[in-house]
N, C-alpha and C. Protein backbone atom coordinates (compact mmCIF):
# COMPACT_ATOMS: atom_id res chain seq x y z
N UNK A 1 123.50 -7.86 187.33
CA UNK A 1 124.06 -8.49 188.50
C UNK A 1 125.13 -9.49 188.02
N UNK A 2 126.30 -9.60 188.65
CA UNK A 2 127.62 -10.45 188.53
C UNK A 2 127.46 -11.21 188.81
N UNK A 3 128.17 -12.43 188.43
CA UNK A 3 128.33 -13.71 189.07
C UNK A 3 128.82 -13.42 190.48
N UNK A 4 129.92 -12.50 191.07
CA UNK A 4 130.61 -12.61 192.07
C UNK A 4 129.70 -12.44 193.06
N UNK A 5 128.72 -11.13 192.77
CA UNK A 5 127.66 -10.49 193.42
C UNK A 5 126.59 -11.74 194.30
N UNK A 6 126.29 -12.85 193.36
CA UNK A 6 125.15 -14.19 193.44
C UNK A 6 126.14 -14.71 194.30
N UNK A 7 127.60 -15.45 193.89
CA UNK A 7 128.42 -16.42 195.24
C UNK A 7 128.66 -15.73 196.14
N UNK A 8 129.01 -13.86 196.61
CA UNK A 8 129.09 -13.98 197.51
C UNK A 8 127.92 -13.91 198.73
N UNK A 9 126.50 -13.28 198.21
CA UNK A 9 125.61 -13.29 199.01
C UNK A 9 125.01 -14.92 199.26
N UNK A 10 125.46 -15.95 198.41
CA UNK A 10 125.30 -17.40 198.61
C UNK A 10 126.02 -17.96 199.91
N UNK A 11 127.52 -17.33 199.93
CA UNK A 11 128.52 -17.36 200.47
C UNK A 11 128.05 -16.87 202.05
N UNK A 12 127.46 -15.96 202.42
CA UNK A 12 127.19 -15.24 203.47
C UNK A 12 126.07 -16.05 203.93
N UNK A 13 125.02 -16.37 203.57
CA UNK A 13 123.98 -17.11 203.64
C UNK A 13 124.14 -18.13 204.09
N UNK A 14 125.07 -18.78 203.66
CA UNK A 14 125.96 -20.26 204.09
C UNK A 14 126.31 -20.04 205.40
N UNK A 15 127.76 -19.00 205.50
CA UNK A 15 127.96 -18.93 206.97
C UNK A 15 127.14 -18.47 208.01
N UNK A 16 126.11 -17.60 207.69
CA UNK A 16 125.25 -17.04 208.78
C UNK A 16 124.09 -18.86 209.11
N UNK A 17 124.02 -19.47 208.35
CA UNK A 17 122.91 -20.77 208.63
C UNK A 17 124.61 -21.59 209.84
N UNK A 18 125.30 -21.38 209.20
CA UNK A 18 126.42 -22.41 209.85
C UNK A 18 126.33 -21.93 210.89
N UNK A 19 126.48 -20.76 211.12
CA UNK A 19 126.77 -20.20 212.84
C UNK A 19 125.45 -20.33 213.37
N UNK A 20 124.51 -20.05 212.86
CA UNK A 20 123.39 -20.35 214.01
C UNK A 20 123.20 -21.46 214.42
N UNK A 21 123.26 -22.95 213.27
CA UNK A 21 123.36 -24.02 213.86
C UNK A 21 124.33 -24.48 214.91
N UNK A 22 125.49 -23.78 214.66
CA UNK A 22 126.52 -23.60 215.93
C UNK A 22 126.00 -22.99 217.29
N UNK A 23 125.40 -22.08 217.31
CA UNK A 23 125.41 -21.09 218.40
C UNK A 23 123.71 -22.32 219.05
N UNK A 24 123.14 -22.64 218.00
CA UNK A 24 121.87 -23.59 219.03
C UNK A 24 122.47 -25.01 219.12
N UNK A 25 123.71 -25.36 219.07
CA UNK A 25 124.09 -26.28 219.36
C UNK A 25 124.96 -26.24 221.15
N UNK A 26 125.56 -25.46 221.08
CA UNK A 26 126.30 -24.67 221.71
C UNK A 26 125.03 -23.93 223.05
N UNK A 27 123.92 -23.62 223.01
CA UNK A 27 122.44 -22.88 223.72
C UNK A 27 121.98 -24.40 224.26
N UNK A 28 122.14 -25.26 223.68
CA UNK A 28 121.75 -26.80 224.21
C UNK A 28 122.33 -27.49 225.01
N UNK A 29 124.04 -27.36 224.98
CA UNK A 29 124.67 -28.15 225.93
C UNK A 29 124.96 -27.02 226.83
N UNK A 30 125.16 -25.62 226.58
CA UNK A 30 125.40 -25.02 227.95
C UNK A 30 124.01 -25.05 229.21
N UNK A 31 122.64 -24.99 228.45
CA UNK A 31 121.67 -24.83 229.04
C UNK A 31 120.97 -26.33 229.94
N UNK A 32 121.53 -27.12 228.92
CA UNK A 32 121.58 -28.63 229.95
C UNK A 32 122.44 -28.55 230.97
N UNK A 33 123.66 -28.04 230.81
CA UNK A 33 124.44 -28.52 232.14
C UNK A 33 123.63 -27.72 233.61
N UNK A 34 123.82 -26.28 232.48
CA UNK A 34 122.86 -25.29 233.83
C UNK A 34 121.91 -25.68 234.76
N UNK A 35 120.54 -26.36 233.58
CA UNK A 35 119.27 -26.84 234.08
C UNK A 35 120.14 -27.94 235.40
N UNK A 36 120.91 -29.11 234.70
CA UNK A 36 121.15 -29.88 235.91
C UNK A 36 121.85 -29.87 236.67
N UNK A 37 122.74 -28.68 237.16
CA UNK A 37 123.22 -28.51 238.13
C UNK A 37 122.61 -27.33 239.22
N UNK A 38 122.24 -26.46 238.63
CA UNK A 38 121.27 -25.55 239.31
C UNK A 38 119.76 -25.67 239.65
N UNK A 39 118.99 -26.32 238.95
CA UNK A 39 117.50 -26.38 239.67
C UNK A 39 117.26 -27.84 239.54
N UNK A 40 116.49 -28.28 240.78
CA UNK A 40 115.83 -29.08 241.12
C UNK A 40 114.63 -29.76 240.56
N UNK A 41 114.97 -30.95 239.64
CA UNK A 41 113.54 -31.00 238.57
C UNK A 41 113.14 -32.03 240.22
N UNK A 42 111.92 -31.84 239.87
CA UNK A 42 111.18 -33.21 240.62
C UNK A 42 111.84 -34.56 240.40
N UNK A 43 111.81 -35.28 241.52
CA UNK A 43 111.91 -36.64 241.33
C UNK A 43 111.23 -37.55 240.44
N UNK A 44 112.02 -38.65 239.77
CA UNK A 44 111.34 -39.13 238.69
C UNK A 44 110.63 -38.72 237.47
N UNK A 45 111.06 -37.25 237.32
CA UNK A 45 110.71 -36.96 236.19
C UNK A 45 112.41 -36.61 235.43
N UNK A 46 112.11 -37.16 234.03
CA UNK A 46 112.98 -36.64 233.17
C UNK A 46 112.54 -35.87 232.15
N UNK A 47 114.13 -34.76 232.21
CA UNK A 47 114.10 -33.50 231.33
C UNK A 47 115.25 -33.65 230.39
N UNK A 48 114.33 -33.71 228.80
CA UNK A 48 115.22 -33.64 227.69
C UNK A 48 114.99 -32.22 226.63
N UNK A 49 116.04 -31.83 227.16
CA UNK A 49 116.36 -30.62 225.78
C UNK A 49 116.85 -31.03 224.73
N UNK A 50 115.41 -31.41 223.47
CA UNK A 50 115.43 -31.57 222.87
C UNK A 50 116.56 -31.12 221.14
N UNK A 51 116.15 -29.73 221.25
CA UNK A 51 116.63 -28.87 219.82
C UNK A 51 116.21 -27.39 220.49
N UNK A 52 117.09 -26.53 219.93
CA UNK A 52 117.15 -25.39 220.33
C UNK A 52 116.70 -24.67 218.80
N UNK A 53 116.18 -23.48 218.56
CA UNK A 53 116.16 -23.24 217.01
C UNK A 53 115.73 -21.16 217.58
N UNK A 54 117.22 -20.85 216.60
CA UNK A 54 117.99 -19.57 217.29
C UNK A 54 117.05 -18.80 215.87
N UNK A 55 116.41 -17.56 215.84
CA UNK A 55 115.90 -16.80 214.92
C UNK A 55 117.26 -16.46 214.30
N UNK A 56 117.07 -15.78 213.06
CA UNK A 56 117.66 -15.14 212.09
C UNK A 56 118.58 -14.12 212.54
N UNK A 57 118.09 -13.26 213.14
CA UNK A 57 118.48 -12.08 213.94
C UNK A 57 119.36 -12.33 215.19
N UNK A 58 119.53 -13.63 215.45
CA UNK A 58 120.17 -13.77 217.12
C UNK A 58 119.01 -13.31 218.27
N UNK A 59 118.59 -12.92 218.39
CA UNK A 59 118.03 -12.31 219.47
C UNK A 59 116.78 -13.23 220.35
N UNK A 60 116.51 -14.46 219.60
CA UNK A 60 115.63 -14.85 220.33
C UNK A 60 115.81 -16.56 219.64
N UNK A 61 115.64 -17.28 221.07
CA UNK A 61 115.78 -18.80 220.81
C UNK A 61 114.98 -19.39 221.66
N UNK A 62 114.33 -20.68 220.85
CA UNK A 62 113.12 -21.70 221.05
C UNK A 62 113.71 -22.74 221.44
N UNK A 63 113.83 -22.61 223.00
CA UNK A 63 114.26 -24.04 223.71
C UNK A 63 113.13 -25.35 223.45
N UNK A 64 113.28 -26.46 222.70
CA UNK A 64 111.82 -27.34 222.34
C UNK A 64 112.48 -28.61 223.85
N UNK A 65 111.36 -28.58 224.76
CA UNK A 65 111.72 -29.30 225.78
C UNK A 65 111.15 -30.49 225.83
N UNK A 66 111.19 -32.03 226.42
CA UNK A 66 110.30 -33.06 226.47
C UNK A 66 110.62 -33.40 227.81
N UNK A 67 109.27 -34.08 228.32
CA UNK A 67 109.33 -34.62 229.68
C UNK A 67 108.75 -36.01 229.82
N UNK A 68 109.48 -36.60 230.87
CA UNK A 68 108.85 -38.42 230.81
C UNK A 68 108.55 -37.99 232.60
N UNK A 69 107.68 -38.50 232.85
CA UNK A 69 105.97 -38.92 232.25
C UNK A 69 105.74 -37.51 231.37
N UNK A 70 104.45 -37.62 230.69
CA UNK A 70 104.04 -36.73 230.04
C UNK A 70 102.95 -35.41 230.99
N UNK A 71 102.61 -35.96 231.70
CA UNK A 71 101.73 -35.33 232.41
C UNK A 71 102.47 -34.60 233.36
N UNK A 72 103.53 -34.45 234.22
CA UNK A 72 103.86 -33.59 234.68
C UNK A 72 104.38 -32.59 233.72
N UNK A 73 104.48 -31.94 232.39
CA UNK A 73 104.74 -31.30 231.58
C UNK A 73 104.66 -29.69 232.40
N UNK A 74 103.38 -29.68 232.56
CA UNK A 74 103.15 -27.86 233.11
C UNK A 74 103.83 -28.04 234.30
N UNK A 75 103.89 -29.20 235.04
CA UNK A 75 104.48 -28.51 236.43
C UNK A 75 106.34 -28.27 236.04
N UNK A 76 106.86 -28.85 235.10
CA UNK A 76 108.23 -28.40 234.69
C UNK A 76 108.19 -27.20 234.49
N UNK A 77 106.96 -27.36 233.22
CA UNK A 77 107.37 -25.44 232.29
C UNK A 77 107.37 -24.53 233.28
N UNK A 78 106.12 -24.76 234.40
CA UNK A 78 106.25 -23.69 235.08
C UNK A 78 107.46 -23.41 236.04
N UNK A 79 108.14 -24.82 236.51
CA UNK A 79 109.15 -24.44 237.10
C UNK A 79 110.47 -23.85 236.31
N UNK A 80 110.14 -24.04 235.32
CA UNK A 80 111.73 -23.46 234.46
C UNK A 80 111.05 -21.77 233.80
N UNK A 81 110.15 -21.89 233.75
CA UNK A 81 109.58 -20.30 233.93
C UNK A 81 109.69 -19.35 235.22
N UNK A 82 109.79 -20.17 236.04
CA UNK A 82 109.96 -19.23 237.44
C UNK A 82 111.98 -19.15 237.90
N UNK A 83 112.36 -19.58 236.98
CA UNK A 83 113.86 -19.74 236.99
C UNK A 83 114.56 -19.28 235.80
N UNK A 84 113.50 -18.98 234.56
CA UNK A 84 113.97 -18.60 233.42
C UNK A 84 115.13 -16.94 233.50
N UNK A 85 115.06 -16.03 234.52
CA UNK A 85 115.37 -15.11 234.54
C UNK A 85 117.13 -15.35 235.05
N UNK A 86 116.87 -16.14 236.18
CA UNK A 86 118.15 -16.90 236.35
C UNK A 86 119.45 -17.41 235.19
N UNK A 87 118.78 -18.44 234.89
CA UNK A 87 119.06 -19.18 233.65
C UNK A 87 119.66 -18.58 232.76
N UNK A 88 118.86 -17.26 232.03
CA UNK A 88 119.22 -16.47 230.97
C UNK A 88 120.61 -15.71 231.44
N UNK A 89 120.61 -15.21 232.46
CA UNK A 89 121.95 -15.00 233.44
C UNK A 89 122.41 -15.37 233.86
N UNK A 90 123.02 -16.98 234.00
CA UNK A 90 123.84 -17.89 233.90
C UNK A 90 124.61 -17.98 232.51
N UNK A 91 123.24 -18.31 231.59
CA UNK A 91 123.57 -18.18 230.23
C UNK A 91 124.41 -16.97 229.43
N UNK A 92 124.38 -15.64 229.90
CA UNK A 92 124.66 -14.64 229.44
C UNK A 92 126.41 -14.95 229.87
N UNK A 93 126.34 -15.35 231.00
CA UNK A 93 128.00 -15.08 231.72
C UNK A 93 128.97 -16.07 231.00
N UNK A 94 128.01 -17.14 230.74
CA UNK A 94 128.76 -18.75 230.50
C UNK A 94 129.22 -18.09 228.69
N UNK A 95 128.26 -17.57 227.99
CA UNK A 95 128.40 -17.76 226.29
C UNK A 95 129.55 -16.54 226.16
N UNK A 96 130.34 -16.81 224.90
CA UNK A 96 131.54 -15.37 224.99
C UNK A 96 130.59 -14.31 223.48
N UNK A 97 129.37 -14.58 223.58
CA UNK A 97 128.94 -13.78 222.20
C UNK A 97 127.85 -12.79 222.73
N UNK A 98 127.78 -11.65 222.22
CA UNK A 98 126.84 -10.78 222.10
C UNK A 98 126.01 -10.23 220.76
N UNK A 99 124.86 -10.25 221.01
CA UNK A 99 123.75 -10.15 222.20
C UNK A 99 123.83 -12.36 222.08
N UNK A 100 123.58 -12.85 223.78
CA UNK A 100 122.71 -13.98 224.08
C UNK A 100 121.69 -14.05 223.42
N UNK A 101 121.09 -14.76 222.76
CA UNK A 101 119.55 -15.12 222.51
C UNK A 101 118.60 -15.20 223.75
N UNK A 102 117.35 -14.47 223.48
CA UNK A 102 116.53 -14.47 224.45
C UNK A 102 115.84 -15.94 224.57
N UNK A 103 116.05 -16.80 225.89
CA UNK A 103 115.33 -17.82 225.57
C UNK A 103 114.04 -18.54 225.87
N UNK A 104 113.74 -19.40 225.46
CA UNK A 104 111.71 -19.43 225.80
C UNK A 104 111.36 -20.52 225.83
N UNK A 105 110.88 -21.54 226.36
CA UNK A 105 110.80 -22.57 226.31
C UNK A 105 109.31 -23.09 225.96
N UNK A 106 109.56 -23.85 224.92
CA UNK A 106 108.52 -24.83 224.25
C UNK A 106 108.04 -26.35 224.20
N UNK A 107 107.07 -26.87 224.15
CA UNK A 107 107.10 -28.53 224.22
C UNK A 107 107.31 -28.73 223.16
N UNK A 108 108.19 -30.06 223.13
CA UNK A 108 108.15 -30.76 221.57
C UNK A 108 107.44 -31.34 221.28
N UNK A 109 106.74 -31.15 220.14
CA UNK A 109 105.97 -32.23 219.45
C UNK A 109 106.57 -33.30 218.12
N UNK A 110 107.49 -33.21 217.78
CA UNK A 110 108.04 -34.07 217.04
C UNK A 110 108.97 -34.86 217.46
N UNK A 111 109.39 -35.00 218.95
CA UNK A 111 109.19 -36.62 218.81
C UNK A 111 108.37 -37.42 218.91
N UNK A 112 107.30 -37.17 219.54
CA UNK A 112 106.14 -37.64 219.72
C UNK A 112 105.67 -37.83 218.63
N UNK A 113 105.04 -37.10 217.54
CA UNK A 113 105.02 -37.72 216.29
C UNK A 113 105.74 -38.69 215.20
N UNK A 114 107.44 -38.38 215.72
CA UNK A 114 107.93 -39.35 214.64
C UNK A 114 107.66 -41.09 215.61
N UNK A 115 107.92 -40.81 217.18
CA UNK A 115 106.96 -42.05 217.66
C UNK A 115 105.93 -42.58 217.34
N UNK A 116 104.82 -42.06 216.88
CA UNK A 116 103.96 -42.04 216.28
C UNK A 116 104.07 -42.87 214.88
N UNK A 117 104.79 -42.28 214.00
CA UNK A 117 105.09 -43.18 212.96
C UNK A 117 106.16 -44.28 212.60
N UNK A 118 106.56 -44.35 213.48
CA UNK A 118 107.59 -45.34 213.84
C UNK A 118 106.63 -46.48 214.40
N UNK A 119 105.64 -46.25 215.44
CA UNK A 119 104.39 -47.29 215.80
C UNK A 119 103.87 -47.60 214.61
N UNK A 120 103.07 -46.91 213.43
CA UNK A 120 102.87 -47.04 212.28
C UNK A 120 103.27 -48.17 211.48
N UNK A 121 104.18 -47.60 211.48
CA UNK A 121 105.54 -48.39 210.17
C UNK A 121 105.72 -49.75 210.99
N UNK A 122 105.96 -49.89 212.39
CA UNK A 122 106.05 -51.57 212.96
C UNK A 122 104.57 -51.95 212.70
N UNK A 123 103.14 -51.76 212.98
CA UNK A 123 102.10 -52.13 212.51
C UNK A 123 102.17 -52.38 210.95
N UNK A 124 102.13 -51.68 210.44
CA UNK A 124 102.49 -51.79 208.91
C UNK A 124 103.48 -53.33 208.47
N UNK A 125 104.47 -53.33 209.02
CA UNK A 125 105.04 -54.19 208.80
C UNK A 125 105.10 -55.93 209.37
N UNK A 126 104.13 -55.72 210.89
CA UNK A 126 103.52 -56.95 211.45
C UNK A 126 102.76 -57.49 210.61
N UNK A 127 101.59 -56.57 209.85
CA UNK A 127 100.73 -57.14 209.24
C UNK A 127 101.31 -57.63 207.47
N UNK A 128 102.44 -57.37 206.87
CA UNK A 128 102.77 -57.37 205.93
C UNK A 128 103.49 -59.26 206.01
N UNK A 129 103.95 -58.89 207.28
CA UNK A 129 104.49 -60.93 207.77
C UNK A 129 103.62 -61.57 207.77
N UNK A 130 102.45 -60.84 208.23
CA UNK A 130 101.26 -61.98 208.70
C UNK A 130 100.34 -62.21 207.44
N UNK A 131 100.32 -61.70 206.23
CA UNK A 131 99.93 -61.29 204.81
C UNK A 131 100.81 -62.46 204.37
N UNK A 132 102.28 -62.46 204.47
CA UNK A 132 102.97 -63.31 203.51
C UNK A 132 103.42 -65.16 204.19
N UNK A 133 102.75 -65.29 205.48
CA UNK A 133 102.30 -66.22 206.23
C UNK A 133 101.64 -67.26 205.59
């Protein structure tokens, strides 16, 4: 095997990670505008599309969604499940690439966890003042 053989499949590898981070960057802001101009979330709840994360293949993408309060969670998913067919055909017309990614929507759990340690790390560090007190 050549050197040329190793940079250019390095080379390809590179651009195929670049474009997908493009194309779920790109699946995030078209699918926000959609969500808020076309369906009706409930009052007082907020909807954040978090990170989008597009498979290898194109063909299928993991919308990671968060909602404030936490507890209305299922009554969103289910409403963006009963609109998902919509959506994806909004989505199809709006993007200029083929095939669209099929999309699916998921809860996030990492912000909630890095919240989590971010609470941590301020505990951690209250008690480290109150130590050198």
């Amino acid at each position: 095997m050549s050197w040329w053989y190793i940079r250019k499949s390095t080379y390809k590898k590179n651009c195929n990670m670049f474009r997908i981070e493009k194309v779920n960057s790109l699946i995030q802001q078209e699918l926000g505008a959609l969500i808020l101009k076309e369906i009706d979330i409930f009052p007082g709840i907020l909807l954040t599309i978090t990170r989008v994360e597009c498979s290898n293949n194109m063909f299928q993408s993991k919308v990671f969604i968060s909602v404030m309060p936490e507890d209305k969670f299922d009554d969103v998913l289910s409403l963006l499940g009963r609109h998902i067919w919509s959506l994806q055909q909004m989505l199809n017309k709006k993007m200029k690439m083929r095939p669209v990614p099929r999309i699916e929507f998921m809860k996030e759990t990492k912000t909630k966890e890095a919240g989590r340690i971010d609470e941590l790390l301020m505990k951690i560090k209250a008690q480290d003042i109150e130590k050198s007190e």
